[in-house]
C-alpha atoms as a PDB file:
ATOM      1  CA  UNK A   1      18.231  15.063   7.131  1.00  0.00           C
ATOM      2  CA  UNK A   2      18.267  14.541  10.658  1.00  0.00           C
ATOM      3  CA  UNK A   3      14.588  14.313  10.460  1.00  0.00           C
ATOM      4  CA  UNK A   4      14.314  11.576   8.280  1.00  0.00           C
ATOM      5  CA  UNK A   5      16.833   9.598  10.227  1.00  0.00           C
ATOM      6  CA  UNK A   6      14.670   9.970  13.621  1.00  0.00           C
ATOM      7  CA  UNK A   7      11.772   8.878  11.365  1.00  0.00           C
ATOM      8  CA  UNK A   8      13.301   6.069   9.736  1.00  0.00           C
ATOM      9  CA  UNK A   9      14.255   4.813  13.166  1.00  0.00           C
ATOM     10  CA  UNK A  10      11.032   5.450  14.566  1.00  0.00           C
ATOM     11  CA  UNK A  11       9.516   3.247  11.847  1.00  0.00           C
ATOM     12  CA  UNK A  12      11.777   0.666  12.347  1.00  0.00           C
ATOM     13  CA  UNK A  13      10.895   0.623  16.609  1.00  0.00           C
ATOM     14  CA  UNK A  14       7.199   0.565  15.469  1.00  0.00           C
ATOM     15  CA  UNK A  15       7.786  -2.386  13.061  1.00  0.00           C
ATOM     16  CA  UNK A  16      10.104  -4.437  15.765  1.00  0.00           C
ATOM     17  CA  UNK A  17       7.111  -3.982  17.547  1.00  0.00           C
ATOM     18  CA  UNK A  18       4.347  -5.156  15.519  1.00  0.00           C
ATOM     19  CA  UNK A  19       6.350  -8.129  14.676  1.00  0.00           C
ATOM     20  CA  UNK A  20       7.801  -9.965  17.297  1.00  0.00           C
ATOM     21  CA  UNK A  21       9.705 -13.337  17.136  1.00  0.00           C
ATOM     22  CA  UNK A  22       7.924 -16.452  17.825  1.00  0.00           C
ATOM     23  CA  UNK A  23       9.432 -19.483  19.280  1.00  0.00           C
ATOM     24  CA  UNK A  24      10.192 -22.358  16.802  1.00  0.00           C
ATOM     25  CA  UNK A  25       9.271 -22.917  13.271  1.00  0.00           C
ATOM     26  CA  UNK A  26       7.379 -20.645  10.931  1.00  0.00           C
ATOM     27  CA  UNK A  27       3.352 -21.516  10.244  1.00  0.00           C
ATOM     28  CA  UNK A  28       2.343 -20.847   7.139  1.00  0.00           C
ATOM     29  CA  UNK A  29      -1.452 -21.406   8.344  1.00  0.00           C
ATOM     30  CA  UNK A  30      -0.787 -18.162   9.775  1.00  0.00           C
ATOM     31  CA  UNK A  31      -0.370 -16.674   5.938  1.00  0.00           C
ATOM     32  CA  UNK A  32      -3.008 -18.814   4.958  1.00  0.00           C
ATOM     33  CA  UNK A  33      -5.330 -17.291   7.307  1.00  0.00           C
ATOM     34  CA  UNK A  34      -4.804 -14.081   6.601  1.00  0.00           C
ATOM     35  CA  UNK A  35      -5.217 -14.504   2.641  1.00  0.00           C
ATOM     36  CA  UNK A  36      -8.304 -16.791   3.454  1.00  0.00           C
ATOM     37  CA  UNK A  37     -10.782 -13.787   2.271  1.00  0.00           C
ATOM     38  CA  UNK A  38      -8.683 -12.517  -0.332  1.00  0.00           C
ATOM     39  CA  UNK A  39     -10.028 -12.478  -4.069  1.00  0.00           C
ATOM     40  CA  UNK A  40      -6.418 -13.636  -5.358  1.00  0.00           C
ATOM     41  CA  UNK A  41      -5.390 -15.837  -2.529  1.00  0.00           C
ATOM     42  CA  UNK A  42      -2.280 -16.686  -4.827  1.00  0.00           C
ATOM     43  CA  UNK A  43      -1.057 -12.997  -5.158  1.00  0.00           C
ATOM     44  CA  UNK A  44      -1.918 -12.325  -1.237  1.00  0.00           C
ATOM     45  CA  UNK A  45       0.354 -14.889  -0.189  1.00  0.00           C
ATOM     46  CA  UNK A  46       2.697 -13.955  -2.887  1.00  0.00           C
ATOM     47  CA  UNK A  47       2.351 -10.345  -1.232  1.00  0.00           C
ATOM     48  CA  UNK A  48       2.998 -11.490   2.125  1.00  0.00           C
ATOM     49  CA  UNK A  49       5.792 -14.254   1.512  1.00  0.00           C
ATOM     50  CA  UNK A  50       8.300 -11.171  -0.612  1.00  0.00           C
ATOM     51  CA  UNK A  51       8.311  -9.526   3.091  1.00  0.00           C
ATOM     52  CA  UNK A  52      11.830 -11.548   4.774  1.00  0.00           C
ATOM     53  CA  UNK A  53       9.799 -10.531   8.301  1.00  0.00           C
ATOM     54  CA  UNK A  54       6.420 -12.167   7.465  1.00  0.00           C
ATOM     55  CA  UNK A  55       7.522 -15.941   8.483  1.00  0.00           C
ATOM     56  CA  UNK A  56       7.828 -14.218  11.865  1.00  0.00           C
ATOM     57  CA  UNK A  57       4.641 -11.651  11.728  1.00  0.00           C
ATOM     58  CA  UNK A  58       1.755 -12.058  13.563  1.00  0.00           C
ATOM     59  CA  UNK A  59      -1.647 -10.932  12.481  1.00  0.00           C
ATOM     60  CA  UNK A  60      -1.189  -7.645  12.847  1.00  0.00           C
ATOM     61  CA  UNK A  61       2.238  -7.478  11.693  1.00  0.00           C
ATOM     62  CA  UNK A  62       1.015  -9.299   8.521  1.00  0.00           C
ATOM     63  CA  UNK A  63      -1.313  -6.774   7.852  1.00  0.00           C
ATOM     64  CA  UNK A  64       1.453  -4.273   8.770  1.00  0.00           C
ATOM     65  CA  UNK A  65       2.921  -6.131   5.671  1.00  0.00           C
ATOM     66  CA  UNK A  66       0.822  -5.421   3.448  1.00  0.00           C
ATOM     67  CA  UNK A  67      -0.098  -2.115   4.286  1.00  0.00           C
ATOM     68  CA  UNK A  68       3.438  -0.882   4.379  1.00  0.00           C
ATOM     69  CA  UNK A  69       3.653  -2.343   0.652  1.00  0.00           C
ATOM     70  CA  UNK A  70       0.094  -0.557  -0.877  1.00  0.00           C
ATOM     71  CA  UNK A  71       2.376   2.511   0.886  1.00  0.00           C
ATOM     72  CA  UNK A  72       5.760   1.311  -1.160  1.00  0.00           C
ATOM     73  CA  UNK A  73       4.171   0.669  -4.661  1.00  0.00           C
ATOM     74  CA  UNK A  74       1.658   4.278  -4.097  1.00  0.00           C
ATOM     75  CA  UNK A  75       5.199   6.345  -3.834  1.00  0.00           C
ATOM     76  CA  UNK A  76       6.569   4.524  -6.408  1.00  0.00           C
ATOM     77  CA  UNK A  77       3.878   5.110  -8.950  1.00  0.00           C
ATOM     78  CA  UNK A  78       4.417   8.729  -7.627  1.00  0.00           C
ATOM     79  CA  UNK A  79       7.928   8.709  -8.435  1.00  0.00           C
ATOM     80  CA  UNK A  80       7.010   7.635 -11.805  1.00  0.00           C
ATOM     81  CA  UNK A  81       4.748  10.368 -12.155  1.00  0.00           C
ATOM     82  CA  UNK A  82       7.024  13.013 -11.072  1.00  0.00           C
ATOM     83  CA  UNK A  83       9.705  11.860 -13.194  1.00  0.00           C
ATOM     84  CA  UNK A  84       7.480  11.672 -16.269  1.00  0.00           C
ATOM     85  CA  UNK A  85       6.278  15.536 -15.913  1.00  0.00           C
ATOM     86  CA  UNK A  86       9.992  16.800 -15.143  1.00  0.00           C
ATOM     87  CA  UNK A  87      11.630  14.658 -18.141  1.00  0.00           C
ATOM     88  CA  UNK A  88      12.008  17.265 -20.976  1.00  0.00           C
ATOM     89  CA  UNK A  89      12.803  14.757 -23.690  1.00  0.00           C
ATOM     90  CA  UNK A  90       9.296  13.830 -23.432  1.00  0.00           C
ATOM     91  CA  UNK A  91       7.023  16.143 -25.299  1.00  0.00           C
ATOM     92  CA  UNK A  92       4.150  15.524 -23.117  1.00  0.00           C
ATOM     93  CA  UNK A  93       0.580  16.891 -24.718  1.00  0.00           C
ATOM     94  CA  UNK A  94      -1.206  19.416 -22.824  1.00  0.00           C
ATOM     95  CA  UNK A  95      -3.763  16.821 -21.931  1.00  0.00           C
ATOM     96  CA  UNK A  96      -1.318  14.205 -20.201  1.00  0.00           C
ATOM     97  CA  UNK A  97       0.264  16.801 -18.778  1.00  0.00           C
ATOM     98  CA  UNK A  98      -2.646  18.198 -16.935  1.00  0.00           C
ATOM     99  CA  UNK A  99      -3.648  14.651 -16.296  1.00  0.00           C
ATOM    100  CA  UNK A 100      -0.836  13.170 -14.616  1.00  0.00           C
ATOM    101  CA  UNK A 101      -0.094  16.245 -12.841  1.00  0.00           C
ATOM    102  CA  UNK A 102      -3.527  15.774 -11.438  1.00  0.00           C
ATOM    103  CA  UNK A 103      -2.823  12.390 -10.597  1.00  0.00           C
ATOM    104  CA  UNK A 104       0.610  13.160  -8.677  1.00  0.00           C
ATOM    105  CA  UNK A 105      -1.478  15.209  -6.253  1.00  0.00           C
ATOM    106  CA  UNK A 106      -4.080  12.638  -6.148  1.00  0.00           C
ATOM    107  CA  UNK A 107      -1.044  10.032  -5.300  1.00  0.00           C
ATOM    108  CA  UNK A 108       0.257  12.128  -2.444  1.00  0.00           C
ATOM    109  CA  UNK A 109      -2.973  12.456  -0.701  1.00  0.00           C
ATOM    110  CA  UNK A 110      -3.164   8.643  -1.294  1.00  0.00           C
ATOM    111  CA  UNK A 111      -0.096   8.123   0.275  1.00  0.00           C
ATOM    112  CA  UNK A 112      -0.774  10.314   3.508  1.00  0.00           C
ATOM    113  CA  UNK A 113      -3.845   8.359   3.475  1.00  0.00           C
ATOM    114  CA  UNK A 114      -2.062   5.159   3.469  1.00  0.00           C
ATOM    115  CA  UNK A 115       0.594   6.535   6.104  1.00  0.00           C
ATOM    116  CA  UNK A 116      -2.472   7.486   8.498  1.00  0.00           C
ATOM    117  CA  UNK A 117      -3.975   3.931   7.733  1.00  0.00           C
ATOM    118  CA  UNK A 118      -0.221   2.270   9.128  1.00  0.00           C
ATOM    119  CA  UNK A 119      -0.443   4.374  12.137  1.00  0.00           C
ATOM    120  CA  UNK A 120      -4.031   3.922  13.093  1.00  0.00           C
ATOM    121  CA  UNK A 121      -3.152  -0.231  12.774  1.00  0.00           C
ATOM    122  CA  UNK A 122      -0.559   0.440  15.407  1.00  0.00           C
ATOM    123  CA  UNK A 123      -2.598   2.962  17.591  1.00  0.00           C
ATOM    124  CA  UNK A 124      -5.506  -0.208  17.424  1.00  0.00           C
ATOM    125  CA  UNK A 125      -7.425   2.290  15.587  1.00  0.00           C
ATOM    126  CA  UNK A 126      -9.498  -0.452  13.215  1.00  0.00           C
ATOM    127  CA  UNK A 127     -12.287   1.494  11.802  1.00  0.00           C
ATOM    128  CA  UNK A 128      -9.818   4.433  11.284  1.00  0.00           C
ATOM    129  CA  UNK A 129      -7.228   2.070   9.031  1.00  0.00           C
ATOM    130  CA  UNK A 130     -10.905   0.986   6.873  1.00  0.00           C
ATOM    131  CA  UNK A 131     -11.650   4.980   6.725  1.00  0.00           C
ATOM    132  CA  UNK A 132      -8.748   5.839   5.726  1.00  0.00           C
ATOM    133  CA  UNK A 133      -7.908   3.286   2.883  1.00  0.00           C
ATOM    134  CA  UNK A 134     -11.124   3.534   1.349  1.00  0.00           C
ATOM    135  CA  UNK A 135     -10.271   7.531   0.948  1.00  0.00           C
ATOM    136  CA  UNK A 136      -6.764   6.013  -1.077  1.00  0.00           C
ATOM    137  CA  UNK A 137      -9.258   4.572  -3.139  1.00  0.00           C
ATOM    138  CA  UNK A 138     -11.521   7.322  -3.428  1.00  0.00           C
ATOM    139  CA  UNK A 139      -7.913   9.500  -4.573  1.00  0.00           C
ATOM    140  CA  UNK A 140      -7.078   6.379  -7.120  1.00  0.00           C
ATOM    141  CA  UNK A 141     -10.206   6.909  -8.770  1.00  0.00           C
ATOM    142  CA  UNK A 142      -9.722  10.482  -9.316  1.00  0.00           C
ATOM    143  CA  UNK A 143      -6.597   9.857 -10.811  1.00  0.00           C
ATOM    144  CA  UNK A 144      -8.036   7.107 -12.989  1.00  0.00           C
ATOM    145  CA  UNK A 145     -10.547   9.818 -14.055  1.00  0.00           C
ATOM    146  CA  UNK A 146      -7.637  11.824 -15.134  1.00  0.00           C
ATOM    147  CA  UNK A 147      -6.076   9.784 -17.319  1.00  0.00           C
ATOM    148  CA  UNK A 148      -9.143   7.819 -18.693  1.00  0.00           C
ATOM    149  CA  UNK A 149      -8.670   8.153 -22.532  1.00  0.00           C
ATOM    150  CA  UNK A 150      -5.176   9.244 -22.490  1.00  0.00           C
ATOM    151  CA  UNK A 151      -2.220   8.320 -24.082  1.00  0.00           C
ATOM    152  CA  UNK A 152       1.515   6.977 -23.317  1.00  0.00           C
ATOM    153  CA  UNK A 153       2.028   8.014 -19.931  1.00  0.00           C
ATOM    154  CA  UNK A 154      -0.912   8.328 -18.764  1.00  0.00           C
ATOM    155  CA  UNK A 155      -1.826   4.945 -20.029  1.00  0.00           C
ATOM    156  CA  UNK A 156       0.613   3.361 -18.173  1.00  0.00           C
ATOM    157  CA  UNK A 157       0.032   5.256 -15.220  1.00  0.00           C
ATOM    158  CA  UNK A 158      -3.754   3.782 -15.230  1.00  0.00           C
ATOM    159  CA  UNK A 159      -1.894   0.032 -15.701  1.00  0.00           C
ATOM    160  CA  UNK A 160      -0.046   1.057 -12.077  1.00  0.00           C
ATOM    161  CA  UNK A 161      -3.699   2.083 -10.835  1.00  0.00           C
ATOM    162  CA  UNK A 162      -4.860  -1.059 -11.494  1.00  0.00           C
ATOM    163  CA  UNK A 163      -1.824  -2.712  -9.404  1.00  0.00           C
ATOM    164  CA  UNK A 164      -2.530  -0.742  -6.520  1.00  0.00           C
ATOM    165  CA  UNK A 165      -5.889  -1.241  -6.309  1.00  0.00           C
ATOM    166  CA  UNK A 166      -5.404  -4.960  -6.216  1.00  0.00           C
ATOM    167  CA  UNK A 167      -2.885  -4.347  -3.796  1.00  0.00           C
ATOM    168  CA  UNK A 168      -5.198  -2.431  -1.579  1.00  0.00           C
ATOM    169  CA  UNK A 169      -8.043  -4.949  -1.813  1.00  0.00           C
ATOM    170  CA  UNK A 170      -5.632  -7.618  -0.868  1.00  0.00           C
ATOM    171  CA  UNK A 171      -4.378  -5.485   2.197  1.00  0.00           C
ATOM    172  CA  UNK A 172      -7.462  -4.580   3.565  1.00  0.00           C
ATOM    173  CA  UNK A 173      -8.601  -8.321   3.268  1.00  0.00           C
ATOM    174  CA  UNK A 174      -5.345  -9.380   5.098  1.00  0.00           C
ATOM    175  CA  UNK A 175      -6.711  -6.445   7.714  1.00  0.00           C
ATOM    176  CA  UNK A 176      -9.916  -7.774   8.180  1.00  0.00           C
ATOM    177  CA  UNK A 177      -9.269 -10.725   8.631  1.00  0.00           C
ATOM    178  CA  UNK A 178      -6.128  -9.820  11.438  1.00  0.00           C
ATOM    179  CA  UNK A 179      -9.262  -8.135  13.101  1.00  0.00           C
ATOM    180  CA  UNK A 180     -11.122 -11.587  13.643  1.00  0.00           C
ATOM    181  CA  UNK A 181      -9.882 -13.834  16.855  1.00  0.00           C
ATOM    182  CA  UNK A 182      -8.026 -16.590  16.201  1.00  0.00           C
ATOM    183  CA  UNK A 183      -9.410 -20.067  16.406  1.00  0.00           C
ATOM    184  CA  UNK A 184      -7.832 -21.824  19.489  1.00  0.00           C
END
């Protein structure tokens, strides 16, 4: 317990730190920017704007943002997962079962992956926080493998694939682009 308390504290030092307070009003061109090479620019800033610390992120921080939430909705769908498999009023089919437990171990990997992408974006690792995303993908495909042509469950667990894989496009555009200088 005591573990997770140090962490959660930790976190919350590292966060303080990636986005600091400017002076004066919020600039939304800042959002704007960083949803400029998005494919959805609508759901970026949608992303970004649900986050109460964004009107005070900076680049980074914004892409902090939206890394921390591929991170949020990942466990989530992994918490979905794991409560699927362990409900016993569900008579899951051999088939699902052996699919989605294949995708909860997929998901954890996916989330490490995601965890060592937020920490290499506050060591200024760049080309670490690309490498390590684009190996959350490579674990959301396998999952999506898994379930391809399954039923109930694992159905809907290939709708939350979808999600997250818009969510990490959209995050590693808003990383990209923190990555570019700023006009003056």
């Amino acid at each position: 317990m005591s573990f997770l308390l140090i962490f959660a504290l930790c976190f919350s030092l590292i966060e303080a730190q990636l986005i600091p307070s400017p002076p004066g009003p919020t600039d939304n061109n800042l959002m704007d920017k960083a949803c400029s090479s998005s494919q959805d620019k609508a759901y970026c800033l949608n992303l970004l704007q649900s986050d109460r610390t964004s009107p005070k992120a900076d680049m980074k921080g914004l892409a902090f943002i939206a890394l921390r939430t591929v991170e949020k909705n990942a466990s989530a769908t992994s918490l979905f997962i794991k409560e699927t498999l362990d409900k016993p009023e569900i008579d899951l089919q051999p088939g699902i079962e052996d699919a989605l437990s294949d995708c909860d171990g997929h998901y954890l990997n996916a989330i490490e992956l995601v965890e060592d992408s937020i920490n290499a974006l506050v060591s200024n690792a760049p080309d670490d926080v690309t490498k390590f995303m684009k190996a959350a993908v490579a674990d959301l495909d396998g999952c999506d493998a898994s379930v391809k042509g399954q039923g109930n469950a694992a159905a809907e667990v290939a709708s939350k694939n979808v999600d997250l894989r818009k969510l990490i496009d959209t995050s590693l555009s808003v990383f990209q682009v923190s990555q570019s200088p700023l006009p003056t």
